[in-house]
PDB file of N, CA and C in Angstrom:
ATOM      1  N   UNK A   1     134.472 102.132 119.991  1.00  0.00           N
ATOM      2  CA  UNK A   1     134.252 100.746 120.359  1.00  0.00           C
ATOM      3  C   UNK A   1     134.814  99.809 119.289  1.00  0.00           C
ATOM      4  N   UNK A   2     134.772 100.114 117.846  1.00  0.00           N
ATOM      5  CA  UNK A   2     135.411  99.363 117.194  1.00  0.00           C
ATOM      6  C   UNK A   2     136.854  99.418 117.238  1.00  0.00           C
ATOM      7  N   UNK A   3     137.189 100.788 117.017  1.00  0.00           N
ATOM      8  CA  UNK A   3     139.085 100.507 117.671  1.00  0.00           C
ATOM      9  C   UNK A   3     138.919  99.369 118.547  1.00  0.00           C
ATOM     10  N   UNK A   4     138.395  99.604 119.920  1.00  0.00           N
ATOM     11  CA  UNK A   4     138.805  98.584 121.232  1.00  0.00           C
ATOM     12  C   UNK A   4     138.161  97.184 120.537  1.00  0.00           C
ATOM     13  N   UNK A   5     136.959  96.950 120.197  1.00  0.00           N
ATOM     14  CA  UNK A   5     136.990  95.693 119.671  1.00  0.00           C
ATOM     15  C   UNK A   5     138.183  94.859 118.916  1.00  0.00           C
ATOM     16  N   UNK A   6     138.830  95.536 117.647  1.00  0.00           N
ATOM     17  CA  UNK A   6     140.045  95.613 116.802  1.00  0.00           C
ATOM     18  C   UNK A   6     140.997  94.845 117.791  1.00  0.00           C
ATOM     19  N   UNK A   7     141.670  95.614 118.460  1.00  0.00           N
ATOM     20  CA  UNK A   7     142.826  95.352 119.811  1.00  0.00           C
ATOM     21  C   UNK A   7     142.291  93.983 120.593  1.00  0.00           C
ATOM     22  N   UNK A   8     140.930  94.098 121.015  1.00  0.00           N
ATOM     23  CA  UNK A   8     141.335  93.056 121.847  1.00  0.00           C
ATOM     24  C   UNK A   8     141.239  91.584 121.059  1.00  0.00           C
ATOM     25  N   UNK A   9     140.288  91.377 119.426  1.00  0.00           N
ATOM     26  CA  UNK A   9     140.657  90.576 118.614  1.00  0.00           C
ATOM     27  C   UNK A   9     142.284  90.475 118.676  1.00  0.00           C
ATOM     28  N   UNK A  10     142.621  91.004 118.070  1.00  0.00           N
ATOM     29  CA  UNK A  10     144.299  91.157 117.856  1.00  0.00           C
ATOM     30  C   UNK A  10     145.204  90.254 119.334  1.00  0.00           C
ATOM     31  N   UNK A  11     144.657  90.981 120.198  1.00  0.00           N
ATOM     32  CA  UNK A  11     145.405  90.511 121.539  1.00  0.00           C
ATOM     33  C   UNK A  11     145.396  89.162 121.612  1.00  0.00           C
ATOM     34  N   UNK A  12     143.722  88.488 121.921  1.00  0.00           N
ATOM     35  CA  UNK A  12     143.303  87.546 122.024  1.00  0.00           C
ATOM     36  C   UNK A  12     143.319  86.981 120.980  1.00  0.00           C
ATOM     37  N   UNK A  13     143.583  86.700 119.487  1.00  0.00           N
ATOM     38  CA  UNK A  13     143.943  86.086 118.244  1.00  0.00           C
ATOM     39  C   UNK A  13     142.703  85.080 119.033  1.00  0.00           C
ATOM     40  N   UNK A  14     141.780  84.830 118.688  1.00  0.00           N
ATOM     41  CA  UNK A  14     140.833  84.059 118.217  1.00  0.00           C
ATOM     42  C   UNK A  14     140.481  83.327 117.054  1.00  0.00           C
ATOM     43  N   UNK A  15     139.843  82.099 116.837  1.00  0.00           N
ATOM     44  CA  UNK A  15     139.965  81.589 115.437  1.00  0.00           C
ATOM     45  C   UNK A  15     139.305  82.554 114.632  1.00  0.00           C
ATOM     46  N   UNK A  16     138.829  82.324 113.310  1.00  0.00           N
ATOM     47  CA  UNK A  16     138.565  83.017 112.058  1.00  0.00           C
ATOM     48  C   UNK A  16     137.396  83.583 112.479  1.00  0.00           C
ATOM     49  N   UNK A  17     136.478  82.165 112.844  1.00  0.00           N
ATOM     50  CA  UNK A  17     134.847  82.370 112.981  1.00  0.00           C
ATOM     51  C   UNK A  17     134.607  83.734 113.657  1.00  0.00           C
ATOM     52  N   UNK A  18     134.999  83.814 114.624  1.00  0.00           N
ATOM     53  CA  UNK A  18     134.925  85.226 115.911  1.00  0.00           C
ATOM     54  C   UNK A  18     135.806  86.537 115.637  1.00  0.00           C
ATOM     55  N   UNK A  19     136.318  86.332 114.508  1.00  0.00           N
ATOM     56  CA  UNK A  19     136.622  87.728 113.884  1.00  0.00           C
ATOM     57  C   UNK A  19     135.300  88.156 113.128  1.00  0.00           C
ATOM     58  N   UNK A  20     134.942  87.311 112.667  1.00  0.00           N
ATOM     59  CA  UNK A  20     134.072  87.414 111.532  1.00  0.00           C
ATOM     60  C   UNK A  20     132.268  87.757 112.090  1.00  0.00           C
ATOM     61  N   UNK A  21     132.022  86.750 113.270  1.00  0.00           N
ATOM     62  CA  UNK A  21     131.312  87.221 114.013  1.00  0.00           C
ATOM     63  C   UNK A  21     131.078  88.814 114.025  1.00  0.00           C
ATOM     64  N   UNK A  22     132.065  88.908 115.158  1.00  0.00           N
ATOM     65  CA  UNK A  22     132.326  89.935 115.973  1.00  0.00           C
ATOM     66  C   UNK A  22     132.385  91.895 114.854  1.00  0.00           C
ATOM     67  N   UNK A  23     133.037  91.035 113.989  1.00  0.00           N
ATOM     68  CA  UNK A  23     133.370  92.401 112.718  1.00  0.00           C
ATOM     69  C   UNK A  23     132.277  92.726 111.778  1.00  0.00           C
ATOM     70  N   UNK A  24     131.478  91.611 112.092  1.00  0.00           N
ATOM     71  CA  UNK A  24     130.223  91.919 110.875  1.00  0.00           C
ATOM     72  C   UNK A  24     129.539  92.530 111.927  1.00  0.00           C
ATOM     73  N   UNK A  25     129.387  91.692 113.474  1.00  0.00           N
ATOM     74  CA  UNK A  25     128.065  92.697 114.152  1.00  0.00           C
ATOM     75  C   UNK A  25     128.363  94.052 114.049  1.00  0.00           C
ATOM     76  N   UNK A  26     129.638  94.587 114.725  1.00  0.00           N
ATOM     77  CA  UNK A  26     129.866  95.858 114.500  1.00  0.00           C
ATOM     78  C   UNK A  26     129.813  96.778 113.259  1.00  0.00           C
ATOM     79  N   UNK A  27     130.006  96.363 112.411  1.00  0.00           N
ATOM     80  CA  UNK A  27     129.699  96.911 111.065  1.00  0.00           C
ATOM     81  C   UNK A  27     128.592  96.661 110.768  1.00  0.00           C
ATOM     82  N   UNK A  28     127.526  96.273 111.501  1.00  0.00           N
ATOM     83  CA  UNK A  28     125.716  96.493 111.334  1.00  0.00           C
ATOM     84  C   UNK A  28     125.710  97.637 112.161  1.00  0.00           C
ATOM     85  N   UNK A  29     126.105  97.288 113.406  1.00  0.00           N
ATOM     86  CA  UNK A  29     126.338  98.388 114.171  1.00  0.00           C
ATOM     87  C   UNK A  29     126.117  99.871 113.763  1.00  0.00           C
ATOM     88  N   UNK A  30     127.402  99.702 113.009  1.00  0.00           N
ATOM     89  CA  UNK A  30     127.434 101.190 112.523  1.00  0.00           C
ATOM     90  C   UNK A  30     126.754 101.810 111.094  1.00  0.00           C
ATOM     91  N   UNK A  31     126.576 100.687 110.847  1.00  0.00           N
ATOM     92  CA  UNK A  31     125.607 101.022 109.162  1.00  0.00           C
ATOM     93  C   UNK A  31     124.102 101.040 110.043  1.00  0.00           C
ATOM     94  N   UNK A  32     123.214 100.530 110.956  1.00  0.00           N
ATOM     95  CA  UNK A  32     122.185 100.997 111.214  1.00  0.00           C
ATOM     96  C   UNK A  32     122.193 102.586 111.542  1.00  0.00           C
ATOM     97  N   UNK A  33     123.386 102.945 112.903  1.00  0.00           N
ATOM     98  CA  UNK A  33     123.840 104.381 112.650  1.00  0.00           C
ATOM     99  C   UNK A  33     123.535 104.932 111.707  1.00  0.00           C
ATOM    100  N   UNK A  34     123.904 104.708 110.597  1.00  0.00           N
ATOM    101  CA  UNK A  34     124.502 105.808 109.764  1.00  0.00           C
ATOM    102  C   UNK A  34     122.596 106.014 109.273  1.00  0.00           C
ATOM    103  N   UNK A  35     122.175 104.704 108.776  1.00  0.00           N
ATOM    104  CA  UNK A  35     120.866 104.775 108.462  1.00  0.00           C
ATOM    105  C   UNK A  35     120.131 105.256 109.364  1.00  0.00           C
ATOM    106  N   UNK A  36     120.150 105.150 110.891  1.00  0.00           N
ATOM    107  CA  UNK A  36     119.332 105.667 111.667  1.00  0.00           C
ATOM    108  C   UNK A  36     119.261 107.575 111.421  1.00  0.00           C
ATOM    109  N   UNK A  37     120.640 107.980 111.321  1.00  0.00           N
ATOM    110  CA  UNK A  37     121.033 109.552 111.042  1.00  0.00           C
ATOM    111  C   UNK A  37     120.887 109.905 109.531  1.00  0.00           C
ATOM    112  N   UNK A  38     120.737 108.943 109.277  1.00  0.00           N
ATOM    113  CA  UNK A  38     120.058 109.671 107.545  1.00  0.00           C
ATOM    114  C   UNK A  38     118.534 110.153 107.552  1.00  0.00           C
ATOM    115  N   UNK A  39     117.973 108.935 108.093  1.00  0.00           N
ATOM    116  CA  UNK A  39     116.310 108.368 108.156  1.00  0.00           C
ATOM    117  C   UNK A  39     115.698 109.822 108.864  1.00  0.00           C
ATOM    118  N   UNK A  40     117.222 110.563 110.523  1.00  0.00           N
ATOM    119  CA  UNK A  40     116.322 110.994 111.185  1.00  0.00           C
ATOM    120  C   UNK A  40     116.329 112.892 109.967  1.00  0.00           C
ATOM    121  N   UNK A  41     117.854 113.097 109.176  1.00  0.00           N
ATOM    122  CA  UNK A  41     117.670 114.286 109.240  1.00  0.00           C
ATOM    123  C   UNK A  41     116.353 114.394 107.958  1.00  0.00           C
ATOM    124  N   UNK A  42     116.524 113.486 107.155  1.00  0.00           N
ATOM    125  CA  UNK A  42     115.414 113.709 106.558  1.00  0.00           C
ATOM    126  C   UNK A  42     113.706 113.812 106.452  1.00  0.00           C
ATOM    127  N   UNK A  43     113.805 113.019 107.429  1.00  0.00           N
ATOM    128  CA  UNK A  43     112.389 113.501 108.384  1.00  0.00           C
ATOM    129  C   UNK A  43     112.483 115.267 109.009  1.00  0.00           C
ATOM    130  N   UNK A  44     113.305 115.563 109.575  1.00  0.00           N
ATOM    131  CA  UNK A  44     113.202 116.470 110.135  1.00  0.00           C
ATOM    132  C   UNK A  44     113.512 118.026 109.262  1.00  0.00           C
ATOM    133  N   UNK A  45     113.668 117.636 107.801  1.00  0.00           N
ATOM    134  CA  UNK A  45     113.698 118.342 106.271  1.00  0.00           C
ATOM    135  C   UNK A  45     112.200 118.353 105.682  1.00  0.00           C
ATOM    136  N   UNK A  46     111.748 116.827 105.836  1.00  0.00           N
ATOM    137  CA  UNK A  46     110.249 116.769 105.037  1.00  0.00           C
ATOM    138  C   UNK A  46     109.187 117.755 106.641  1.00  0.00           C
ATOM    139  N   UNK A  47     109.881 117.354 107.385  1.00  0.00           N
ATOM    140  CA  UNK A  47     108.585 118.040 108.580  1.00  0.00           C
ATOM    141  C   UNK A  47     109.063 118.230 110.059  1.00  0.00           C
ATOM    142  N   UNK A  48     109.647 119.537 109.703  1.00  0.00           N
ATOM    143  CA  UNK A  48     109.694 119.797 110.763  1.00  0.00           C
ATOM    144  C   UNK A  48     108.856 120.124 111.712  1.00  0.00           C
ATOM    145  N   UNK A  49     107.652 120.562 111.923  1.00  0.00           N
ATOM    146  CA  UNK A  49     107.182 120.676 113.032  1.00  0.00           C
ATOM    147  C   UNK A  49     107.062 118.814 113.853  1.00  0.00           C
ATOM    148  N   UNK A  50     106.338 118.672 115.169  1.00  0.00           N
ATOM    149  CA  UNK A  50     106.271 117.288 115.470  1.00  0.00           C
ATOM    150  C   UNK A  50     105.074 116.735 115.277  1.00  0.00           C
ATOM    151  N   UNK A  51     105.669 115.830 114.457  1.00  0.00           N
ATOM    152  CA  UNK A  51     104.211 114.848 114.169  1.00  0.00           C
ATOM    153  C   UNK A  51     104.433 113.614 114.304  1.00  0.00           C
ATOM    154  N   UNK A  52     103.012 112.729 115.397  1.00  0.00           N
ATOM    155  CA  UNK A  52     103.345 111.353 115.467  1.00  0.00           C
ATOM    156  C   UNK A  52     103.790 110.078 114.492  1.00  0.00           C
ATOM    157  N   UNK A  53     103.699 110.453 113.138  1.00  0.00           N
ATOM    158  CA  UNK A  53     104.416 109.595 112.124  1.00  0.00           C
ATOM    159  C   UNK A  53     105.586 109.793 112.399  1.00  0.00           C
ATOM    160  N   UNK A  54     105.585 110.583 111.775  1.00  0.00           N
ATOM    161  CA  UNK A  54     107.486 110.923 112.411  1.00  0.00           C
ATOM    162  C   UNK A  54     107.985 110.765 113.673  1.00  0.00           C
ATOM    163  N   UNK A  55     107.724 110.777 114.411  1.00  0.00           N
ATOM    164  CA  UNK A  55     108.084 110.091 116.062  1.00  0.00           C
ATOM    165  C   UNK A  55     107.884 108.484 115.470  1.00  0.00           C
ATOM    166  N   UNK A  56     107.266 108.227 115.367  1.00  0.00           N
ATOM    167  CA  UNK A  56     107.393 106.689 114.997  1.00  0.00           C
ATOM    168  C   UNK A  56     108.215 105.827 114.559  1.00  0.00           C
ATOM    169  N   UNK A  57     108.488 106.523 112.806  1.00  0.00           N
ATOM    170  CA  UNK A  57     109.436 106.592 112.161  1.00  0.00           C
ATOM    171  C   UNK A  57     111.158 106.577 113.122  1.00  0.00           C
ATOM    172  N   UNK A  58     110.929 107.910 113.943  1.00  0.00           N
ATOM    173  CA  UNK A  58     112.656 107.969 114.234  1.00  0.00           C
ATOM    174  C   UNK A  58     112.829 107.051 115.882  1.00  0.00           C
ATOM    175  N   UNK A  59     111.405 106.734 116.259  1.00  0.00           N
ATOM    176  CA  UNK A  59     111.692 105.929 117.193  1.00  0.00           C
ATOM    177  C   UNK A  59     112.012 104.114 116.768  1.00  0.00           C
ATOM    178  N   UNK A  60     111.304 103.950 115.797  1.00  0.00           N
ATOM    179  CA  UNK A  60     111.215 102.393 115.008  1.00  0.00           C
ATOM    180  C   UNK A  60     112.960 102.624 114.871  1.00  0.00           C
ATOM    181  N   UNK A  61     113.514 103.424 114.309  1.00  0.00           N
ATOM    182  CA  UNK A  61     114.803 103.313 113.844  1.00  0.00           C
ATOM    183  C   UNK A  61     115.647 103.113 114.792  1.00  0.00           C
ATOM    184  N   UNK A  62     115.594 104.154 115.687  1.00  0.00           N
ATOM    185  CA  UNK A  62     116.741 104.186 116.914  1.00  0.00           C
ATOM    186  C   UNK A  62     116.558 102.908 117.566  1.00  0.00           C
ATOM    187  N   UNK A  63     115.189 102.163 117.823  1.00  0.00           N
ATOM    188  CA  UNK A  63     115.550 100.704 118.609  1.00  0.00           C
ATOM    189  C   UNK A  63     116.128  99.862 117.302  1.00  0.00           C
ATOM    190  N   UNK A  64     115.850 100.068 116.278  1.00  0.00           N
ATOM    191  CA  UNK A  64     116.582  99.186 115.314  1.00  0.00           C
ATOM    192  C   UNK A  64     117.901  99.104 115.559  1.00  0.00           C
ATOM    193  N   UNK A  65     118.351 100.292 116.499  1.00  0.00           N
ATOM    194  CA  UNK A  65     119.953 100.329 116.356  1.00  0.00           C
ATOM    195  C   UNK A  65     120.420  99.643 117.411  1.00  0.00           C
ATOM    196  N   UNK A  66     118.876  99.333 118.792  1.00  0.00           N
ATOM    197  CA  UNK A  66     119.446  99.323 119.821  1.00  0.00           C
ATOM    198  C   UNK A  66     119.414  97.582 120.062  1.00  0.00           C
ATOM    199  N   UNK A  67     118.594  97.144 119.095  1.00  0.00           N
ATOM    200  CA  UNK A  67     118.444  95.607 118.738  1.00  0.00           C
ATOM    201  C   UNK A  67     119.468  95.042 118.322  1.00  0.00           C
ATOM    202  N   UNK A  68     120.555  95.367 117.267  1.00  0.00           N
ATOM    203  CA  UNK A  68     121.319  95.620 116.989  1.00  0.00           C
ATOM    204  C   UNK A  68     123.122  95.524 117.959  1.00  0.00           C
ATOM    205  N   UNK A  69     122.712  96.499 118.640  1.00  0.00           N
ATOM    206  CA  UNK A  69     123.735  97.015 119.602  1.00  0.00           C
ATOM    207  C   UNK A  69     123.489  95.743 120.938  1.00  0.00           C
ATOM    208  N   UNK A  70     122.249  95.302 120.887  1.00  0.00           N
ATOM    209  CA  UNK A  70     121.985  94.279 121.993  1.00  0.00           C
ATOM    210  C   UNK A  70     122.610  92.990 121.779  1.00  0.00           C
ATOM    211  N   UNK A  71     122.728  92.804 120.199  1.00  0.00           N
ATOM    212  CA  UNK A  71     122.683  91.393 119.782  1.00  0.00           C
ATOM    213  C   UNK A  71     124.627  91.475 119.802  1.00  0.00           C
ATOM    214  N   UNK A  72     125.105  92.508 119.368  1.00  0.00           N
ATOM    215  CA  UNK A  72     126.373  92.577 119.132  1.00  0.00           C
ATOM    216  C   UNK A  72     126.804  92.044 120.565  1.00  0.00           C
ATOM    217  N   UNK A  73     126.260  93.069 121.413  1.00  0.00           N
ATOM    218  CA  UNK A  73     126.743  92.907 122.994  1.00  0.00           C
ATOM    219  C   UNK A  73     126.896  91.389 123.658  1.00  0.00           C
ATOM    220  N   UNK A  74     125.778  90.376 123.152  1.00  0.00           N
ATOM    221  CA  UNK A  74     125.548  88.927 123.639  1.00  0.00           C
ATOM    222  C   UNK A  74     126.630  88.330 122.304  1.00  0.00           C
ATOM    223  N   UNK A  75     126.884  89.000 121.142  1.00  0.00           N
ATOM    224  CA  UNK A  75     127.590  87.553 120.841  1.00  0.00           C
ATOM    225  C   UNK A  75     129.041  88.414 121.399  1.00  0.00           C
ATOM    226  N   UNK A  76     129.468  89.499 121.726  1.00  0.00           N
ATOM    227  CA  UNK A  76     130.572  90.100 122.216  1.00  0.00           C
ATOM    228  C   UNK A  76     131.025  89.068 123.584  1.00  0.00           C
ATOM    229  N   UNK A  77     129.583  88.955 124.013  1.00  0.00           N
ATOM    230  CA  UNK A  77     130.146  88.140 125.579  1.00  0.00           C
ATOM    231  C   UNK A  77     129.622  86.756 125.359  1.00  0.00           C
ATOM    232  N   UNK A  78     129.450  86.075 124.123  1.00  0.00           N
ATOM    233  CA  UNK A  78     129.751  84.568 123.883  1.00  0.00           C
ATOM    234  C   UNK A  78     131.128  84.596 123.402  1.00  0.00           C
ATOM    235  N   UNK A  79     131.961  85.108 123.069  1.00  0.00           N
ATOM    236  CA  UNK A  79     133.249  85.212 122.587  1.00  0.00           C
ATOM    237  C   UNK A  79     133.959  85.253 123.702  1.00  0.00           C
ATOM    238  N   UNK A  80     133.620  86.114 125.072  1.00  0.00           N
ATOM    239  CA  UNK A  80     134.721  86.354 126.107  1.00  0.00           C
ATOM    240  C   UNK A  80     134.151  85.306 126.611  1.00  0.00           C
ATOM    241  N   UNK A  81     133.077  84.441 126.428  1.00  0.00           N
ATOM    242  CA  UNK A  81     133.263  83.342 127.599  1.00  0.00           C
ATOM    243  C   UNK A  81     133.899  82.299 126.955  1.00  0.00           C
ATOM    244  N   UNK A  82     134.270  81.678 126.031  1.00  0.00           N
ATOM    245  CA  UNK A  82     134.255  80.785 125.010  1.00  0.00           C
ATOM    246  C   UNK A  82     135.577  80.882 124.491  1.00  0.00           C
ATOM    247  N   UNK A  83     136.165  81.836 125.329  1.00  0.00           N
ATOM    248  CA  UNK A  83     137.630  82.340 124.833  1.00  0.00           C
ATOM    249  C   UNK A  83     138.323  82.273 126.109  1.00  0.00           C
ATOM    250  N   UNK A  84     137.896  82.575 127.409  1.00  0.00           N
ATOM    251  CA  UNK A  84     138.079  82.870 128.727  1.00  0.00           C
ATOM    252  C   UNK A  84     139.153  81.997 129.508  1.00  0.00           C
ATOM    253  N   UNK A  85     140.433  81.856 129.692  1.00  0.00           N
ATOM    254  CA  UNK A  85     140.905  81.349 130.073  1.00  0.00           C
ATOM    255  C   UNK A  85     140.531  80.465 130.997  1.00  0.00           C
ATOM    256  N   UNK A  86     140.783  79.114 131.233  1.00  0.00           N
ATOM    257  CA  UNK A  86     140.474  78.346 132.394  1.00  0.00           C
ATOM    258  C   UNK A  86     141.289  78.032 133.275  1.00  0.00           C
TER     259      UNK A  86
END
């Protein structure tokens, strides 16, 4: 998704602001990732069997990513409208 994000910046040359937007959400994007997959293997090192802390823990995270991934998505489509040919 960031390749295709990349390209269609590029295509659509947009002013500064909406690179900048657009390149920081995604790069939360993927740094919650990375934190979400750190957070989960090490939980699953300290304890593996299942325990409701830990469900908590790796569920709190994964919507962190998906809050995240939501917010990217709405300013993704304030950019295509705001850019949108008339």
């Amino acid at each position: 998704m960031a390749c295709m994000l990349l390209a269609i910046l590029i295509w659509r040359n947009p002013p500064a602001v909406w690179w900048a937007i657009l390149l920081t959400n995604c790069f939360l994007v993927l740094a919650a990732e990375l934190f979400n997959t750190a957070l989960e293997h090490t939980l699953d090192h300290l304890s593996p069997e299942i325990h409701p802390s830990v469900k908590l823990a790796k569920d709190c995270s994964a919507a962190a990513v998906l809050v995240l991934s939501m917010g990217a998505l709405l300013s993704f489509a304030a950019f295509v409208y705001s850019t949108w040919p008339v």
